[in-house]
Protein backbone atom coordinates (compact mmCIF):
# COMPACT_ATOMS: atom_id res chain seq x y z
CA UNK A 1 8.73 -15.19 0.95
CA UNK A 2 11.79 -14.25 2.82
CA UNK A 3 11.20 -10.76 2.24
CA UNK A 4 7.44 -10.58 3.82
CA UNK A 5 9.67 -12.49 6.61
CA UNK A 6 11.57 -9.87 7.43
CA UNK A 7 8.89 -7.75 7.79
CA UNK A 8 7.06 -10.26 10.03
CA UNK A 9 4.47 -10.22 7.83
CA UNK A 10 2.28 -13.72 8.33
CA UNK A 11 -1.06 -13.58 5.87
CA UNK A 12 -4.24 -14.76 5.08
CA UNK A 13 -5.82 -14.30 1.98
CA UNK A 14 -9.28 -14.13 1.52
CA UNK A 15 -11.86 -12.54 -0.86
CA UNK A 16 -11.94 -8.48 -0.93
CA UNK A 17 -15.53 -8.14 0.10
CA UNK A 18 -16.72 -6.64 3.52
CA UNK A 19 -19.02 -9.77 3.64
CA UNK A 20 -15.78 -11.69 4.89
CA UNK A 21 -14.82 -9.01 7.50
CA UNK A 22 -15.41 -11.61 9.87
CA UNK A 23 -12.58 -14.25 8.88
CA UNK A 24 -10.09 -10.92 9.61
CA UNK A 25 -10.69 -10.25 13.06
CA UNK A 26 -8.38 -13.50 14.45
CA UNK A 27 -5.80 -12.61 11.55
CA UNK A 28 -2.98 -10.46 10.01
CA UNK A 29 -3.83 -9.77 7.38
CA UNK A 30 -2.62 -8.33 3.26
CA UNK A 31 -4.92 -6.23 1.26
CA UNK A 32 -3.96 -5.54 -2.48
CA UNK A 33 -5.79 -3.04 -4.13
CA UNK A 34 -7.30 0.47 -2.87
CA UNK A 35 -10.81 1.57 -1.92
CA UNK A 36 -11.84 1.64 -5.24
CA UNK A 37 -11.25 -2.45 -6.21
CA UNK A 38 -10.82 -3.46 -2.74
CA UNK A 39 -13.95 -3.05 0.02
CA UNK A 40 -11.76 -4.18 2.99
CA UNK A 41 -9.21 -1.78 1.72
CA UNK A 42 -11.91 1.06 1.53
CA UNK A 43 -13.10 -0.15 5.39
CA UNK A 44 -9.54 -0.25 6.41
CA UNK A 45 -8.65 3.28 5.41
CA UNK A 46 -11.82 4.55 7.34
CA UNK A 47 -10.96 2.95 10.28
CA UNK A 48 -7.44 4.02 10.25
CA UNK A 49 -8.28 7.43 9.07
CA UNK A 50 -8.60 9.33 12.32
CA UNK A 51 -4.16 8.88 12.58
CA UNK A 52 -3.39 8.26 9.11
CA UNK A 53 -4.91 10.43 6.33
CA UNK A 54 -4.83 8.35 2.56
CA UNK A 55 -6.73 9.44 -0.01
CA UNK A 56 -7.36 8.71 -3.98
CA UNK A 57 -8.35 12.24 -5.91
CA UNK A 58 -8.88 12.69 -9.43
CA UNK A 59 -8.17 16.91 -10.21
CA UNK A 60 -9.06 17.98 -13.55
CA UNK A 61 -8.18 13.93 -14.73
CA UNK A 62 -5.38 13.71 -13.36
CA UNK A 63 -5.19 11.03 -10.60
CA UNK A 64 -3.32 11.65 -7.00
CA UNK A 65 -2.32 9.85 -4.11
CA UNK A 66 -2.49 12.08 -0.98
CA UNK A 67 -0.41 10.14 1.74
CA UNK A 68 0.13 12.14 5.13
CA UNK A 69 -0.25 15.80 3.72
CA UNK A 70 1.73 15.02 0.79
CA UNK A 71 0.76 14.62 -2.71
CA UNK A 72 2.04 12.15 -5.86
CA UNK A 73 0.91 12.58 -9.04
CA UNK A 74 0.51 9.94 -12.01
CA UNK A 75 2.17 11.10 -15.38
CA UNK A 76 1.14 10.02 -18.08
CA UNK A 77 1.80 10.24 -22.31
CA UNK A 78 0.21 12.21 -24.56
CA UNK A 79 -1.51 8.97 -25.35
CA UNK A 80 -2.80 8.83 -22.00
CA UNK A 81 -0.63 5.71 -21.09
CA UNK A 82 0.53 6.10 -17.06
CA UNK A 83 4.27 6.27 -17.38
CA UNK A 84 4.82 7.04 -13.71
CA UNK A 85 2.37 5.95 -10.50
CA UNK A 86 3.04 5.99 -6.78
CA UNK A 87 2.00 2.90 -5.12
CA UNK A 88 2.08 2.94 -0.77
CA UNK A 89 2.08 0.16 1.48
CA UNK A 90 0.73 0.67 4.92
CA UNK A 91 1.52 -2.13 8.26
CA UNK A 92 -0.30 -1.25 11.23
CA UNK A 93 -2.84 -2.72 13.51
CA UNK A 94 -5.57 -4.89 12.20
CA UNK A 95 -8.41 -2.39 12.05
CA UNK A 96 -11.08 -5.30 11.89
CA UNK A 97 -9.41 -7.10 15.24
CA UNK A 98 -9.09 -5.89 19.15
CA UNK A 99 -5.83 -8.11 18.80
CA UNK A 100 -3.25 -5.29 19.29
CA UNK A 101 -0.55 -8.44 18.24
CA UNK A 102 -2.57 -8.67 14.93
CA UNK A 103 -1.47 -6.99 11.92
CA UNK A 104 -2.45 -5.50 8.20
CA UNK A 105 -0.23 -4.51 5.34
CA UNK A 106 -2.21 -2.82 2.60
CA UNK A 107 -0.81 -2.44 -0.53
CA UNK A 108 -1.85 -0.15 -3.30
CA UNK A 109 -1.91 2.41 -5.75
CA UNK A 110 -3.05 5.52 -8.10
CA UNK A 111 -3.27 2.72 -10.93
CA UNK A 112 -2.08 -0.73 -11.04
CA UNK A 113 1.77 -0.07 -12.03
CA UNK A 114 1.42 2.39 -8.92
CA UNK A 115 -0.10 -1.34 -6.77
CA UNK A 116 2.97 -3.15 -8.78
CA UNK A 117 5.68 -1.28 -7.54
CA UNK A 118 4.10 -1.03 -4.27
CA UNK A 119 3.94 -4.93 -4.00
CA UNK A 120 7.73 -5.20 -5.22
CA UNK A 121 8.48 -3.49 -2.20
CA UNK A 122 7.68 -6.18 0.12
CA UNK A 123 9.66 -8.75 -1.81
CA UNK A 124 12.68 -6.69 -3.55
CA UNK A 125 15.50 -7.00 -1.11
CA UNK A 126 17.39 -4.11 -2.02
CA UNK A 127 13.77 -1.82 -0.90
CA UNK A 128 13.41 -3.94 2.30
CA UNK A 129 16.84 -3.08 2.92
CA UNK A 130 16.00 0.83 2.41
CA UNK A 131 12.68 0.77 4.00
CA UNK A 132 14.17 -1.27 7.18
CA UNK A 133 16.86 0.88 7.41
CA UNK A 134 14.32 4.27 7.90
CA UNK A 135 11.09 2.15 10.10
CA UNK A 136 10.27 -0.28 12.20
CA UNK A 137 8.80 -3.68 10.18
CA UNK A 138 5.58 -3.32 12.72
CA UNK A 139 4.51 -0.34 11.44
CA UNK A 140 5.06 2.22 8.96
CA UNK A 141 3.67 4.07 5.87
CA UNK A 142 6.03 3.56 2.92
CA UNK A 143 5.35 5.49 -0.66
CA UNK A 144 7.33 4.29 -3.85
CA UNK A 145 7.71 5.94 -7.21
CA UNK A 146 7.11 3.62 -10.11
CA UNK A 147 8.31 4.30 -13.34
CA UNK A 148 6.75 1.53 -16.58
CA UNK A 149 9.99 0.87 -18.50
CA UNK A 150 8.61 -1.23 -20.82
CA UNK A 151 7.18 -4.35 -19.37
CA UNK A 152 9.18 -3.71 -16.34
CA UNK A 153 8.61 -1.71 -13.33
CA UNK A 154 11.59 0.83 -12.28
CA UNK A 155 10.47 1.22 -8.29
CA UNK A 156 12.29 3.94 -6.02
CA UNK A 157 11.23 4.18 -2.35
CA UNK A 158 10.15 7.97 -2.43
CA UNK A 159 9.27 8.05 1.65
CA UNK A 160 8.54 6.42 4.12
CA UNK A 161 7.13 6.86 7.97
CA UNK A 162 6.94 5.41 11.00
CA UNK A 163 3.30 4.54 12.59
């Protein structure tokens, strides 16, 4: 995709288990999906956690994304529907690889509109525009605001920081 181009983002894709670990240390690498559907995702955050804080909380159910000491919360309708999700994508480093030229994007979010809109970020030009104009492709945390409008996702590029 022209998009993940301009990012220089080259991928493999394998299966989301740890058991593969080993196929990602000679790779950049994507991860969709957070710690709690994704165990490379889960490992990565770990190993990146000493210079880049992520978490997934649930306070009295309501679900947050903390990203770098700030927090987004999902909205949702009285029917308990999410409406609104954040979604981040991270490029630094390959945690699994002592390759400093190797790279991982990880993609995710609060709830899967929140992964969505986080995804549409690496292929909407328009956001690669906004992003690239605030970070370096190589490495940066990015958080978008997704809005469900219908069966469409409404995606705003809320922040984003330089790694």
């Amino acid at each position: 995709m022209f998009t993940l181009y301009q990012l220089r983002v080259p991928y493999a894709i394998i299966e989301s288990m740890i058991s593969t670990a080993s196929q990602v240390t000679t790779k950049n690498v994507l991860l969709i999906g957070g710690p709690s559907s994704n165990e490379l995702a889960k490992e990565a955050l770990a190993l990146w956690a000493p210079r880049l804080k992520v978490e997934q909380a649930e306070v009295d159910n309501e679900n947050y994304l903390m990203v770098l000491d700030n927090y987004y919360r999902s909205i949702y309708s009285p029917d308990g529907v999410v409406q609104e999700d954040y979604g981040l994508v991270i490029r630094t480093s390959n945690p699994f690889s002592s390759d400093p030229r190797l790279s991982a994007t990880l993609v995710m979010g609060s709830h899967g509109i929140g992964t969505g809109g986080a995804a549409r970020l690496l292929v909407d030009k328009h956001l690669i525009k906004q992003l690239l104009a605030l970070v370096p492709p190589d490495g940066f945390v990015a958080v978008v605001r997704v809005r469900s409008v219908g069966n469409e996702y409404m995606v705003k590029l809320e922040d984003a920081q330089a790694l």
